[in-house]
Protein backbone atom coordinates (compact mmCIF):
# COMPACT_ATOMS: atom_id res chain seq x y z
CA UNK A 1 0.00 0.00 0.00
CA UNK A 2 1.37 3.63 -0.65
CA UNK A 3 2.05 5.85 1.79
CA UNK A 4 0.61 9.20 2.70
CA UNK A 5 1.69 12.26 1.62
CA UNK A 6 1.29 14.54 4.92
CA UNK A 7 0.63 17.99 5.34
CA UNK A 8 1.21 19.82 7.85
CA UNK A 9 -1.01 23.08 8.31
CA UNK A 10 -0.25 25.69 10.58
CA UNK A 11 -3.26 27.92 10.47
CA UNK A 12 -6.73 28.09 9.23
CA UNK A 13 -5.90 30.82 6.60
CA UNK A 14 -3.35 27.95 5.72
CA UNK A 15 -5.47 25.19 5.44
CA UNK A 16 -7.95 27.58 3.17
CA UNK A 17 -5.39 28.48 0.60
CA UNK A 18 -4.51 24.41 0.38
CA UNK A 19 -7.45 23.26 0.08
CA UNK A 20 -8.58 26.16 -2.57
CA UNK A 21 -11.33 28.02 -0.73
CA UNK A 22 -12.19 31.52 -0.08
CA UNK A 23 -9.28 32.69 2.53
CA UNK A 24 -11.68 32.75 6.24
CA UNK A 25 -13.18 36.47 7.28
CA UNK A 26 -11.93 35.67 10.70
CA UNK A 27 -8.77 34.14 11.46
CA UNK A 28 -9.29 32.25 14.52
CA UNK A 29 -12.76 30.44 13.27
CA UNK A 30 -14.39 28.75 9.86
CA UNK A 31 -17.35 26.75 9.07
CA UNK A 32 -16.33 24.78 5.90
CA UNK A 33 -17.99 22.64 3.36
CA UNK A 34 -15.95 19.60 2.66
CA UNK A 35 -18.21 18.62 -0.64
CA UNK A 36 -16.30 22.55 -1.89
CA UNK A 37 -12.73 21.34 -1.39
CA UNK A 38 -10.34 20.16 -4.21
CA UNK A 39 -7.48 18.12 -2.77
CA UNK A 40 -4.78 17.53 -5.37
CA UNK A 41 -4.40 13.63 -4.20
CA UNK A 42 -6.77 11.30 -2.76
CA UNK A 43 -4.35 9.80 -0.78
CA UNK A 44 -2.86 12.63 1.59
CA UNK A 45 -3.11 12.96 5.75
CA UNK A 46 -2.76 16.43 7.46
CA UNK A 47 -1.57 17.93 10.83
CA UNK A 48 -3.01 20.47 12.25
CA UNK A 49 -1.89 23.19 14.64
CA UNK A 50 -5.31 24.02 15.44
CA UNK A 51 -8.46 22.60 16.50
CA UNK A 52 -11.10 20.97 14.55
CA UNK A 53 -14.56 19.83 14.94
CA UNK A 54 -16.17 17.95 12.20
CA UNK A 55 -20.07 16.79 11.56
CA UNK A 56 -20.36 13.80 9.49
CA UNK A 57 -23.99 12.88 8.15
CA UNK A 58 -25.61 9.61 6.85
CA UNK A 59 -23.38 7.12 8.83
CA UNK A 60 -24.76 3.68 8.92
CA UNK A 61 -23.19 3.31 12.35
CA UNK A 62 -22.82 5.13 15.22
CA UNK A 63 -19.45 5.96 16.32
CA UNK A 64 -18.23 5.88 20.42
CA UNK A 65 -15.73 7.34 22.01
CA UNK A 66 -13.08 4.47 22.63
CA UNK A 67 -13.15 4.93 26.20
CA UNK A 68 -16.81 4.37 27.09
């Protein structure tokens, strides 16, 4: 299996300009639609140097925190 290429984003203004979106109005905070980004490869990971919190909808399963 190939590796991952990894990425490693430092800021959300970063992440915006990589992912070829609209830079964020506010530097600290965006709401983004994942069907509007264009990743060059399909099989890439990323670090981040900021937090993220992501909704997924239409899972089939139901997904637990591993320590309950």
């Amino acid at each position: 299996m190939a590796q991952s290429k990894l990425f490693h984003i430092k800021s959300i203004t970063e992440f915006h300009r990589q992912a070829g979106i609209p830079l964020p109005e506010n530097p600290v905070i965006s709401i983004i639609d994942y069907s509007k980004i264009h990743l060059p490869e399909n099989n890439v990971s990323a670090a981040f140097d900021f937090y993220s919190i992501s909704i997924k909808r239409d899972l089939d399963y139901i997904l637990w925190p591993a320590n309950i």
